[in-house]
Protein backbone atom coordinates (compact mmCIF):
# COMPACT_ATOMS: atom_id res chain seq x y z
CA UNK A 1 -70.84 -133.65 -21.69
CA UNK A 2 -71.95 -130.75 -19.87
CA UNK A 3 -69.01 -130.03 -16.57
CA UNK A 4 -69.95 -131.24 -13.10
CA UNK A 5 -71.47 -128.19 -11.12
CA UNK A 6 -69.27 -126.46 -8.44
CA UNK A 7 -70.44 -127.18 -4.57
CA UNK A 8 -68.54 -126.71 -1.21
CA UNK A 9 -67.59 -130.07 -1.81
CA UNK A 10 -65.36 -129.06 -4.05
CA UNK A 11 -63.65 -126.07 -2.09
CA UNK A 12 -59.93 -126.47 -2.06
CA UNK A 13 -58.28 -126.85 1.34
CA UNK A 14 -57.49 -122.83 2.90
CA UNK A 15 -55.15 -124.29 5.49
CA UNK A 16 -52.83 -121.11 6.58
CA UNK A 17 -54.03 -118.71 4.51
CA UNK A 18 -56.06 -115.35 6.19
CA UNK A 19 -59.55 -114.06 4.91
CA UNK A 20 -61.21 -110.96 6.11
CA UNK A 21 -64.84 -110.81 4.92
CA UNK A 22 -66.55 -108.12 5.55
CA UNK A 23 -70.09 -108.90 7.09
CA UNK A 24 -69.53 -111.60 7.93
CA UNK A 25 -71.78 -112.19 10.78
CA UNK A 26 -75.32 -112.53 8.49
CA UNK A 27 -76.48 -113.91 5.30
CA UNK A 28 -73.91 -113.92 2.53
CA UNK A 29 -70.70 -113.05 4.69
CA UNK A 30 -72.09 -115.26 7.14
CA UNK A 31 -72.17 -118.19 5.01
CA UNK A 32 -69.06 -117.54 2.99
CA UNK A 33 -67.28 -117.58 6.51
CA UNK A 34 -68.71 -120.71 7.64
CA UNK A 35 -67.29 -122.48 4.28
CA UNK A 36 -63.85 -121.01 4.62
CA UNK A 37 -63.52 -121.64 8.11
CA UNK A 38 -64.51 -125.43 7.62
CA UNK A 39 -61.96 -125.70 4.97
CA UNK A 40 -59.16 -124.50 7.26
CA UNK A 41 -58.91 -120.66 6.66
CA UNK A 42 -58.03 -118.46 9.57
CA UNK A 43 -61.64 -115.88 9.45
CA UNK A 44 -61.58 -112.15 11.05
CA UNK A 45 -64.82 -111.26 10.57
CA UNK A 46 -65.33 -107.42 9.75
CA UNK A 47 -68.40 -106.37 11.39
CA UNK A 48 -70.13 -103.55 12.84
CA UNK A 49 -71.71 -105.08 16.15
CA UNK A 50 -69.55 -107.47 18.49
CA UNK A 51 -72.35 -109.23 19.58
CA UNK A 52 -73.77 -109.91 16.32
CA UNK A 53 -70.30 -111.24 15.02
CA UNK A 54 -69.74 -113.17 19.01
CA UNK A 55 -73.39 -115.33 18.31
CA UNK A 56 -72.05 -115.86 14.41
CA UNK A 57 -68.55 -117.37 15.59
CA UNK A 58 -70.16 -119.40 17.83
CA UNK A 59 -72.34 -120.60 15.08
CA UNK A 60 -69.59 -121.60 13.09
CA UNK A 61 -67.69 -123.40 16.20
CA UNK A 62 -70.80 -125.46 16.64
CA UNK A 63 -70.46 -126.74 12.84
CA UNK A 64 -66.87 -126.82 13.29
CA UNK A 65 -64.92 -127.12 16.37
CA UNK A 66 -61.67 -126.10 15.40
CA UNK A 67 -62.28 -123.43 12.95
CA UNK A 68 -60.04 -120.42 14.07
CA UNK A 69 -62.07 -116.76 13.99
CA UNK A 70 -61.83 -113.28 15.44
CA UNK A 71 -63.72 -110.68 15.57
CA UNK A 72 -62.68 -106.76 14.51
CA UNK A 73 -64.77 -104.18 14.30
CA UNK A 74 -65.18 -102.52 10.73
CA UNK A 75 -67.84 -99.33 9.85
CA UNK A 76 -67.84 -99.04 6.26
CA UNK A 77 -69.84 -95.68 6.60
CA UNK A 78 -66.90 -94.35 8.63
CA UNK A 79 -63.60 -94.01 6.99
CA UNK A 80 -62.14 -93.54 10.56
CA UNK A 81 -62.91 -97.18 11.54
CA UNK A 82 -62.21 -98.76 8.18
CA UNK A 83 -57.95 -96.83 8.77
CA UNK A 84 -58.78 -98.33 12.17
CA UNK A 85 -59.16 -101.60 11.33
CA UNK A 86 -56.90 -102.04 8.42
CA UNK A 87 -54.31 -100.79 11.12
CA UNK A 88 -55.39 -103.63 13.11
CA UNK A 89 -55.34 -106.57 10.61
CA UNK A 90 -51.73 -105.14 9.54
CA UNK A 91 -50.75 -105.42 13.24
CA UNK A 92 -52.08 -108.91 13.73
CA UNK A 93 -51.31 -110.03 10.33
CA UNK A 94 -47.98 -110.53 8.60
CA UNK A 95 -49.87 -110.88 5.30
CA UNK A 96 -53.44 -111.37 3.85
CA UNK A 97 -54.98 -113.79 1.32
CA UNK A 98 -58.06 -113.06 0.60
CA UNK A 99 -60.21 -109.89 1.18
CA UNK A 100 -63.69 -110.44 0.58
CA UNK A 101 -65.85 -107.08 -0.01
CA UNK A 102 -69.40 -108.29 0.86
CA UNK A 103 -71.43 -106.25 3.21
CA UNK A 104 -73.41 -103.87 1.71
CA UNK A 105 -77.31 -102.12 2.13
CA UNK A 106 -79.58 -101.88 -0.63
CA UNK A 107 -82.37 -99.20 -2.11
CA UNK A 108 -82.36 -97.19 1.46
CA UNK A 109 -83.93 -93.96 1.84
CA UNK A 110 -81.62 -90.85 1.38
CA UNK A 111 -78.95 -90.33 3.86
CA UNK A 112 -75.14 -89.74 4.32
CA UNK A 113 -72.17 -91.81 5.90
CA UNK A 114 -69.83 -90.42 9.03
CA UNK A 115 -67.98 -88.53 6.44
CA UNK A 116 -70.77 -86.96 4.40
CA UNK A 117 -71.51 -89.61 1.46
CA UNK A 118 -74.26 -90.88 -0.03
CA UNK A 119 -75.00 -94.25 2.29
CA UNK A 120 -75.29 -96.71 -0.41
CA UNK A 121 -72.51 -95.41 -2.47
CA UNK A 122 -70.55 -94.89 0.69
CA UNK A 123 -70.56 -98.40 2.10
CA UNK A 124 -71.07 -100.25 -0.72
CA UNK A 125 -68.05 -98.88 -2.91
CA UNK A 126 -66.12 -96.00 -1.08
CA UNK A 127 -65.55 -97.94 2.05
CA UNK A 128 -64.54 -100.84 0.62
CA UNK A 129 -62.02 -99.15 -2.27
CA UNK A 130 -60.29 -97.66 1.35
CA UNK A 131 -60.45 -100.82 3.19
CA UNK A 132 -58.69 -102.54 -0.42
CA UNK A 133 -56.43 -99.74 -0.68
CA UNK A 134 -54.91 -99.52 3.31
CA UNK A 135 -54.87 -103.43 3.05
CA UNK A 136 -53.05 -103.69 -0.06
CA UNK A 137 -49.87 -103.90 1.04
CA UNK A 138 -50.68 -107.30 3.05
CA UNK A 139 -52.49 -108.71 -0.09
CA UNK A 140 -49.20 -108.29 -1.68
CA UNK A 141 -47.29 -110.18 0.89
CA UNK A 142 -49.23 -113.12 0.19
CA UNK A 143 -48.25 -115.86 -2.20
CA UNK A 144 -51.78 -115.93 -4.30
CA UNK A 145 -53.95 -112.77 -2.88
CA UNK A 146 -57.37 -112.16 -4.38
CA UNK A 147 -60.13 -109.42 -3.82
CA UNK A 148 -63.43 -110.41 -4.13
CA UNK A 149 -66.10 -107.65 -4.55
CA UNK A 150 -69.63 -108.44 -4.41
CA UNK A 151 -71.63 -107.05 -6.96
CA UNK A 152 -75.23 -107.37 -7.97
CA UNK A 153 -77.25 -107.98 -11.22
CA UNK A 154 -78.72 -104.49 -10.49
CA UNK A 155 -75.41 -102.97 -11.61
CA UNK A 156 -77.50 -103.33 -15.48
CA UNK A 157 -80.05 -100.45 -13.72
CA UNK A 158 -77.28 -98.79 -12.61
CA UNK A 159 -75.08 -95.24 -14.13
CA UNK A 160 -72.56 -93.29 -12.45
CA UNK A 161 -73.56 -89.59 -12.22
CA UNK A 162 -70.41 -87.86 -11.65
CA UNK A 163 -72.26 -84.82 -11.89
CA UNK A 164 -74.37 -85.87 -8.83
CA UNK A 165 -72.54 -88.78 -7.85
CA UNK A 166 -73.82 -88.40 -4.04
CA UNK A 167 -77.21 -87.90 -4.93
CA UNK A 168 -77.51 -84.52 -3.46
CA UNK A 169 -79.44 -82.39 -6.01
CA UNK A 170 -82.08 -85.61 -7.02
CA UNK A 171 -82.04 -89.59 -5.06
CA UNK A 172 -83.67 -92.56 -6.11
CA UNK A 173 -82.92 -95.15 -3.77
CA UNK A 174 -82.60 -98.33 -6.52
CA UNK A 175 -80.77 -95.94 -9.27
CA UNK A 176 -78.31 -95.03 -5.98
CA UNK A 177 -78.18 -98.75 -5.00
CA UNK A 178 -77.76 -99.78 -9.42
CA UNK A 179 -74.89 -96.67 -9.00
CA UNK A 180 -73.29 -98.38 -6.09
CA UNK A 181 -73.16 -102.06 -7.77
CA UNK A 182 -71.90 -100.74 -10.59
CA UNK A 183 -69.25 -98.85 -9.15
CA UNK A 184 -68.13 -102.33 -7.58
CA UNK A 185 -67.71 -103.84 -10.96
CA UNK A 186 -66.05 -100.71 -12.51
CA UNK A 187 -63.36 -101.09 -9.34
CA UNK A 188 -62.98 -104.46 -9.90
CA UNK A 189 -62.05 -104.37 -13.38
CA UNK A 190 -59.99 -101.03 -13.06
CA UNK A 191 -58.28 -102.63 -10.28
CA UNK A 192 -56.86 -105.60 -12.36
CA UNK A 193 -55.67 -103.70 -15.05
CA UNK A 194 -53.87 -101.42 -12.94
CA UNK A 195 -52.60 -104.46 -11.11
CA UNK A 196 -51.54 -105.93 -14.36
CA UNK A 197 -50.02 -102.78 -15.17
CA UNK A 198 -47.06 -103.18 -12.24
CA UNK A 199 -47.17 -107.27 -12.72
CA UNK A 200 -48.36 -107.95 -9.60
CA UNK A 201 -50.22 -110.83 -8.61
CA UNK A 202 -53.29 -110.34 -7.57
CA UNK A 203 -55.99 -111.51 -8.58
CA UNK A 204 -59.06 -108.76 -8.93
CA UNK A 205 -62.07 -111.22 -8.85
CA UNK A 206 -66.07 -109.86 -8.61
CA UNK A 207 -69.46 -111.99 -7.79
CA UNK A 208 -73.35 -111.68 -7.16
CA UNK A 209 -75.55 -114.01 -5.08
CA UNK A 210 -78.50 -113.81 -7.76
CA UNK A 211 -81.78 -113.45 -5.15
CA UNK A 212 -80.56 -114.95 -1.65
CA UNK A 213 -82.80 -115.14 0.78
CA UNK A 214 -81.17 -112.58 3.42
CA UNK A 215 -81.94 -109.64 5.29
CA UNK A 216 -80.96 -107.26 2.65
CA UNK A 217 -83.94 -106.52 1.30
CA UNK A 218 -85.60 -105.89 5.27
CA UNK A 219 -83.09 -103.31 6.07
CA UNK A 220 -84.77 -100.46 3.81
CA UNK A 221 -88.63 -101.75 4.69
CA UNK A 222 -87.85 -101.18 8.27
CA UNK A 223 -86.05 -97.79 8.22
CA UNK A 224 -89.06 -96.70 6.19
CA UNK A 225 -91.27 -98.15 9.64
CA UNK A 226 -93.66 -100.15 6.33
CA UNK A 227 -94.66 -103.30 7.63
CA UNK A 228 -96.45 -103.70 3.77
CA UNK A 229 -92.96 -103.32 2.57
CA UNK A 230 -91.50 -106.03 4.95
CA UNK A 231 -94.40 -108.41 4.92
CA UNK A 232 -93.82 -108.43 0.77
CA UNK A 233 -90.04 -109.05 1.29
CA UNK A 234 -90.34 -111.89 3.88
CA UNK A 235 -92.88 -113.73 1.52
CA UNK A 236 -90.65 -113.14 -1.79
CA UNK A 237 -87.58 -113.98 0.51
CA UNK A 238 -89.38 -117.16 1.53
CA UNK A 239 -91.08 -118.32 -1.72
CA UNK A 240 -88.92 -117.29 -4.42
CA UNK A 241 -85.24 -116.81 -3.49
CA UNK A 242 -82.60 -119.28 -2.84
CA UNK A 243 -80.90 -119.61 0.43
CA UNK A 244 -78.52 -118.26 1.97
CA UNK A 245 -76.25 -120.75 1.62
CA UNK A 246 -76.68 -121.29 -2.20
CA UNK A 247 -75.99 -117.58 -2.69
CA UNK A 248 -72.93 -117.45 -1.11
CA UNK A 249 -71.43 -120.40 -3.74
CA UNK A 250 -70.74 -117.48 -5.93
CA UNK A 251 -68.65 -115.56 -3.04
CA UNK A 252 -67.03 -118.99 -2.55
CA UNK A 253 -65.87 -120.11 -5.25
CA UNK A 254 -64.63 -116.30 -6.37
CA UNK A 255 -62.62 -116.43 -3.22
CA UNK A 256 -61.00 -119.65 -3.72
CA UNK A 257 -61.68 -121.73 -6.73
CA UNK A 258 -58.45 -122.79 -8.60
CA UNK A 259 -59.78 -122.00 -11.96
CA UNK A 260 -60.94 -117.98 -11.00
CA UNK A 261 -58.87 -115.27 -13.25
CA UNK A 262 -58.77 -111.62 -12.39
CA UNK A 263 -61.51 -109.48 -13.57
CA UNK A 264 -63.83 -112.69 -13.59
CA UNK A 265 -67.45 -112.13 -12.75
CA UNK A 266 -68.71 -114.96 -10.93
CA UNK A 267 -72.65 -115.43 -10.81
CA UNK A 268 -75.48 -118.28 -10.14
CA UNK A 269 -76.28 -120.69 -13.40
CA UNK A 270 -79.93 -120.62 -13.50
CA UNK A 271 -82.65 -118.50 -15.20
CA UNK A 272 -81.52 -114.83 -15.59
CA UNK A 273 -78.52 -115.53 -12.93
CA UNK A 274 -81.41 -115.70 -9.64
CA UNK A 275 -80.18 -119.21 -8.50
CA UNK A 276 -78.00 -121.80 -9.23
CA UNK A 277 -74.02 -122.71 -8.98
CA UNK A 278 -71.00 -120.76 -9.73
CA UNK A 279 -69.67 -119.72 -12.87
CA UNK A 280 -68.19 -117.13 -14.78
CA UNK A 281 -70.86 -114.88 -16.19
CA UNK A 282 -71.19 -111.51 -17.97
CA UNK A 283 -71.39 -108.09 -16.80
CA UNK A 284 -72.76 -105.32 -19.28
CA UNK A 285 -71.03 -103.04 -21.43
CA UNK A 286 -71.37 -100.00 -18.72
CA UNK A 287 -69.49 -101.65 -16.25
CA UNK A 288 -66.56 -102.34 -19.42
CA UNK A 289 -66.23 -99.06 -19.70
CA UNK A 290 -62.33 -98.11 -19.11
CA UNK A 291 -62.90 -94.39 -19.15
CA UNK A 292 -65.43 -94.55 -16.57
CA UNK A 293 -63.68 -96.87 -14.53
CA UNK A 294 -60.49 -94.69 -14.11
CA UNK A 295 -62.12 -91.60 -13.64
CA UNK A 296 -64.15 -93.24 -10.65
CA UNK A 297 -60.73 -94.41 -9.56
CA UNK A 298 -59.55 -91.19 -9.09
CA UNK A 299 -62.69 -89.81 -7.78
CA UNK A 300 -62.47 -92.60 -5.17
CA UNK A 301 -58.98 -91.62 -4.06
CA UNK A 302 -59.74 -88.16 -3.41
CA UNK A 303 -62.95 -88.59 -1.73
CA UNK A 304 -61.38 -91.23 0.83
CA UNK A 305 -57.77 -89.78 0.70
CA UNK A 306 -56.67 -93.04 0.31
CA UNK A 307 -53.91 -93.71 -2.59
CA UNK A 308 -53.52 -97.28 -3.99
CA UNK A 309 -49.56 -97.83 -3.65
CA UNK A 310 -48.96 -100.34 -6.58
CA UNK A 311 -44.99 -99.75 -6.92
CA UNK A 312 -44.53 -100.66 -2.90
């Protein structure tokens, strides 16, 4: 008998417990938060425009009255606002559940964060291995913390260059944004074993949406001013992806789902993981690689200056 598939229904109750996500104000983030919040988890939504975040909070009110949000602002492509708003969550905060890394860009023409990094690699990884790293002192104040890092079946296209790792003497923008995915499941996994290491109890959890239909996939079309680009996008977006919603199951149940175990890689069940419900799925062999994975550790600390403090 094959077992029941996982929905929001079955979303355990988050009463008391505190979830940042970042992006939370669109697609994936967005959706994740509205599914928390209606199960009773207290949201701060990590976002780069107030307004953007504002509209999205009052989205979620409408679908659920007494959800309980806040908005902080969070750059990932600056590492001055991500120490600026980990030292804000820490103030408000006694402790934190659940961090959820999710906002991210994707295959975007060359270009460089506040602090000189490749964008993709930048936001996607760096900014959210210093956000994990300032924070995880409040993860470990919480009874059952997880991390959740959103990944991407394009980690299989992806190879770290350490060599080039910023892209600086030759860019492709999908082998950056492969690089970048990968990275997130090389932290995830190095993460938990380090963890493990100190026996402490977090739980080191990744996730992909499969093909959600979000604005992702615009972002890049539009910088490049190619309205062939973003007229393909919207139709693929609106004929062959999933929602929104149904993409962010995976984020869900990573986040919350009794039965998630660190260094589980939680994906869609459907054909070649672009749709479906949660479960745990395979990454490849690159992003098993322990070697890799500390060295980009390291490499990670000294580009962000930020040290993970495992003994306290």
């Amino acid at each position: 008998m094959s077992k029941p598939r996982w929905t929001i229904d079955d979303l355990p109750k988050q009463d008391g417990k505190v979830v940042v996500i970042t992006g939370a104000n669109s697609g994936i983030g967005y959706e994740a938060a509205l599914a928390l919040a209606g199960a009773g988890a207290h949201i701060v939504m990590a976002c780069r425009k107030e307004a953007l975040a504002q509209a999205a909070i009052g989205k979620i009110r409408e679908a659920h009255p007494s959800a309980s949000l806040e908005f902080v602002a969070l750059n990932l492509a600056s590492l001055a606002s991500v120490r600026a708003f980990a030292a804000e969550v820490q103030t408000k905060h006694e402790r934190l559940d659940v961090l959820v890394n999710n906002a991210g860009v994707m295959a975007l023409p060359y270009c460089k964060t506040e602090d000189g990094f490749e964008m993709q690699l930048g936001t996607n990884h760096l900014g959210h291995f210093a956000l994990t790293g300032l924070l995880l002192g409040h993860l470990l104040a919480a009874p059952a913390p997880r991390v959740v890092n959103v990944a991407s079946s394009a980690h299989n296209i992806g190879k770290l260059r350490f060599e080039d790792l910023q892209g600086e003497k030759s860019y492709h923008r999908w082998r950056a944004y492969g690089q970048s995915k990968l990275a997130n499941l090389l932290f995830t996994y190095e993460l938990q074993r380090r963890l493990d290491a100190h026996h402490l109890g977090l739980k080191s959890v990744a996730c992909h949406p499969g093909y959600a239909n979000s604005n992702l996939s615009l972002v890049a079309a539009q910088m490049d001013q190619s309205s062939v680009a973003e007229r393909f996008w919207r139709f693929a977006n609106g004929s062959v992806a999933q929602s929104t919603a149904m993409g962010a199951l995976p984020t869900v149940y990573a986040a919350a789902a009794l039965e998630v175990n660190g260094s589980d890689y939680i994906g869609p069940d459907g054909f070649f993981e672009m749709s479906g419900y949660p479960v745990k799925v395979k990454s490849n062999a690159r992003s098993r690689d322990e070697a890799a994975a500390a060295e980009l550790f390291q490499v990670s600390e000294r580009l962000t200056g930020v040290t993970f403090a495992f003994g306290g």
